[in-house]
C-alpha atoms as a PDB file:
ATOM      1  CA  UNK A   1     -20.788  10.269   6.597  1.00  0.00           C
ATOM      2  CA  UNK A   2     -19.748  14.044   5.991  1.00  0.00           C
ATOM      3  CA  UNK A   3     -20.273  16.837   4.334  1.00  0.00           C
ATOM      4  CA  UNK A   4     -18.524  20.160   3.804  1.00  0.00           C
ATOM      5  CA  UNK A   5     -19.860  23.952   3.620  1.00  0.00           C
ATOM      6  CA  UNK A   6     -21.256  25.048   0.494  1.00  0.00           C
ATOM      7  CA  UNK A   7     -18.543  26.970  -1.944  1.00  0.00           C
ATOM      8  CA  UNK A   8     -18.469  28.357  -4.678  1.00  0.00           C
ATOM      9  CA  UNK A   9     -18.400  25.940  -7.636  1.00  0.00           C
ATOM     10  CA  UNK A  10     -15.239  27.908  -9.036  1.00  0.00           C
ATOM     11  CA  UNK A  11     -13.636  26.282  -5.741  1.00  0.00           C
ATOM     12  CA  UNK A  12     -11.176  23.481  -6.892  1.00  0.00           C
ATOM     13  CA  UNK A  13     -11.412  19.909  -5.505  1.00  0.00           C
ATOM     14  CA  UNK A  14      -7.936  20.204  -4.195  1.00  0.00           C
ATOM     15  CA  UNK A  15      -8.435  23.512  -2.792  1.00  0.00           C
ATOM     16  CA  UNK A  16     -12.031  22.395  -1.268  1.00  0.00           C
ATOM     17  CA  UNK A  17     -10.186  19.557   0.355  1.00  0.00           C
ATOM     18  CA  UNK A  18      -6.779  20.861   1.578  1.00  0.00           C
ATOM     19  CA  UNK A  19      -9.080  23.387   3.131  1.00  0.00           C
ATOM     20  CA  UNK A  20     -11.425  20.640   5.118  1.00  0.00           C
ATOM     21  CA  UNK A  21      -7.840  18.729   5.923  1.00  0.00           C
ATOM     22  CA  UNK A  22      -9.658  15.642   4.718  1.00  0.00           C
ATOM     23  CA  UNK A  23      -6.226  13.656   4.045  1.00  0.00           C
ATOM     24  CA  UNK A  24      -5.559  14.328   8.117  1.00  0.00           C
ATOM     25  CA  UNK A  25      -9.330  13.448   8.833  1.00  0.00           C
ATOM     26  CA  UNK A  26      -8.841  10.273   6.607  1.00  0.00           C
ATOM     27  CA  UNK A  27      -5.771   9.180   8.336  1.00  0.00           C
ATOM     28  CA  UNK A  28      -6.964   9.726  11.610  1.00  0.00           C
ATOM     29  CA  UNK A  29     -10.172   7.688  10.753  1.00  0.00           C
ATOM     30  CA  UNK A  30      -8.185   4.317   9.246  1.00  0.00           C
ATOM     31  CA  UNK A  31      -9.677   5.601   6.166  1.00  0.00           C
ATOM     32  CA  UNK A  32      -8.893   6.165   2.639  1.00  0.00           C
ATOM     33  CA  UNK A  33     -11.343   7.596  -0.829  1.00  0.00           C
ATOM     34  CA  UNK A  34     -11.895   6.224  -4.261  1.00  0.00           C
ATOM     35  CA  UNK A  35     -11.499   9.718  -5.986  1.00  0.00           C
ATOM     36  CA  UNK A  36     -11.988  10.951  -9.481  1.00  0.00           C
ATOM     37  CA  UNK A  37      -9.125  12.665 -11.583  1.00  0.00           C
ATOM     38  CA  UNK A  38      -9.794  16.147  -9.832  1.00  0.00           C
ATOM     39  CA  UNK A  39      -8.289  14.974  -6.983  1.00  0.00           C
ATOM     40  CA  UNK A  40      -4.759  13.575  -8.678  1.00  0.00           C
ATOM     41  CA  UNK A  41      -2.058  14.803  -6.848  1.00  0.00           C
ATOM     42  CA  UNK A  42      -3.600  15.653  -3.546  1.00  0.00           C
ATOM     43  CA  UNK A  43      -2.509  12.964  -1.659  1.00  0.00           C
ATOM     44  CA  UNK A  44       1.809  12.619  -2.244  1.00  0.00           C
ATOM     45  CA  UNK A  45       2.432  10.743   0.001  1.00  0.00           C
ATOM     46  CA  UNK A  46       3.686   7.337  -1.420  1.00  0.00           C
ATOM     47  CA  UNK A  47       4.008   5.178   2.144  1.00  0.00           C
ATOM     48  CA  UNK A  48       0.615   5.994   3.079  1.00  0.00           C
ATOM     49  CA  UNK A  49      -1.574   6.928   0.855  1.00  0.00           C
ATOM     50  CA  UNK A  50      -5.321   7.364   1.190  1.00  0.00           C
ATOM     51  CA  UNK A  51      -6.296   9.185  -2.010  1.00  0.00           C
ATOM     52  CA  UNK A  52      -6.474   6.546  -5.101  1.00  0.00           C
ATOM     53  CA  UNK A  53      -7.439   8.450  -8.092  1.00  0.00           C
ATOM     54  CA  UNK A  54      -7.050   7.265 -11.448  1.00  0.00           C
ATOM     55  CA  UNK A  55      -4.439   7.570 -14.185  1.00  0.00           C
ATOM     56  CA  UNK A  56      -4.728  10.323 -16.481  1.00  0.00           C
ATOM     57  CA  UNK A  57      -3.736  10.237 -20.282  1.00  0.00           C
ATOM     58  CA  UNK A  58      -2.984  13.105 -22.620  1.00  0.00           C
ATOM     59  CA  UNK A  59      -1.950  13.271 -26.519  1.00  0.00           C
ATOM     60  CA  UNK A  60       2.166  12.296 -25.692  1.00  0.00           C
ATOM     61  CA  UNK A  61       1.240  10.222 -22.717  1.00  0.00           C
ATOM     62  CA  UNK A  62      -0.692   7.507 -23.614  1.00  0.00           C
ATOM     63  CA  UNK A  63      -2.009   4.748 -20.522  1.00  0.00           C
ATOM     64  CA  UNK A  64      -0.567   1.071 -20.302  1.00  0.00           C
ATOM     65  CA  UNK A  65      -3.532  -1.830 -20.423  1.00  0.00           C
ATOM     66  CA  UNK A  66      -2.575  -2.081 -16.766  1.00  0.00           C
ATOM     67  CA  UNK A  67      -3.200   1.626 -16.121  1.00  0.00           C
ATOM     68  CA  UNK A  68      -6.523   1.325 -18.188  1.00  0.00           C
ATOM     69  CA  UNK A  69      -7.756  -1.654 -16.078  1.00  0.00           C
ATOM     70  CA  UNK A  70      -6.964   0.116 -12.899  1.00  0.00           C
ATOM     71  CA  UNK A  71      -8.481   2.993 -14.338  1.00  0.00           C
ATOM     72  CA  UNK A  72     -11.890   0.413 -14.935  1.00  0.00           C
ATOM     73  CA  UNK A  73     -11.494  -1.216 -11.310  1.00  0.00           C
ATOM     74  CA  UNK A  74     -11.756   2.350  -9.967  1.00  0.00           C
ATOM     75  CA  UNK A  75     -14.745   3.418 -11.684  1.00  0.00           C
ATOM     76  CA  UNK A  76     -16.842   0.723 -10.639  1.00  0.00           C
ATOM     77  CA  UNK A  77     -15.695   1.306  -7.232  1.00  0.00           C
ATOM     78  CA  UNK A  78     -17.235   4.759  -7.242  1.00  0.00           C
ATOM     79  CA  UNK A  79     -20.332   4.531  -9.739  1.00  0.00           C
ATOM     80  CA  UNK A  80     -22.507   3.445  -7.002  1.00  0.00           C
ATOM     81  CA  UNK A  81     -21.626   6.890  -5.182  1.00  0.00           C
ATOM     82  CA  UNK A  82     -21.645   9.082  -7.965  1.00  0.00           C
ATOM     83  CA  UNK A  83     -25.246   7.493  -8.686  1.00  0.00           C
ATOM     84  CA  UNK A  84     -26.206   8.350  -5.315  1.00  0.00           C
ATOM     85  CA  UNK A  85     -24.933  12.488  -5.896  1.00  0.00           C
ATOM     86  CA  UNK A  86     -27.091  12.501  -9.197  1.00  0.00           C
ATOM     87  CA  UNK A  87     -30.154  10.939  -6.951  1.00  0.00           C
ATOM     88  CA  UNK A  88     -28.989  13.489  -4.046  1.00  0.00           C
ATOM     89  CA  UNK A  89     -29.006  16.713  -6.506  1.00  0.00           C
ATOM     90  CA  UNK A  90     -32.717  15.488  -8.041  1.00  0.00           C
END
């Protein structure tokens, strides 16, 4: 388990993590992260990736039932750790 220095909440997740290397520290580990959408686009690399975060939908782009079920599959990956932050910040 880690944790990084306290920011400033204005800091960006992609900022916050590009700053803490964590894509090196991940690869280095064997490792990869369920992440939420604040982290799309972090991780480019399409061989060997290690940052899954969802797919994101807007008014012209609208998801396929496939991305919507991987969208599902991801969530209940990471509810049990966002549970634990909310238990963390009580």
């Amino acid at each position: 388990m880690w944790t990084s220095a306290a920011r400033p909440s204005r800091t960006h997740d992609n900022t916050a993590a590009r700053h803490d290397h964590i894509l090196a520290h991940l690869r280095a580990a064997g490792l990869g992260a369920l992440a939420d959408l604040g982290f799309r686009g972090l991780d480019n690399d399409v061989l060997d990736r290690v940052i899954v975060a969802g797919f994101h939908t807007s008014r012209t782009h609208k998801l396929t039932p496939g991305q919507k079920t991987a969208n599902r599959v991801l969530a209940v990956g990471r509810a049990p750790v966002e549970h634990g932050f909310a238990h963390l910040k009580n």
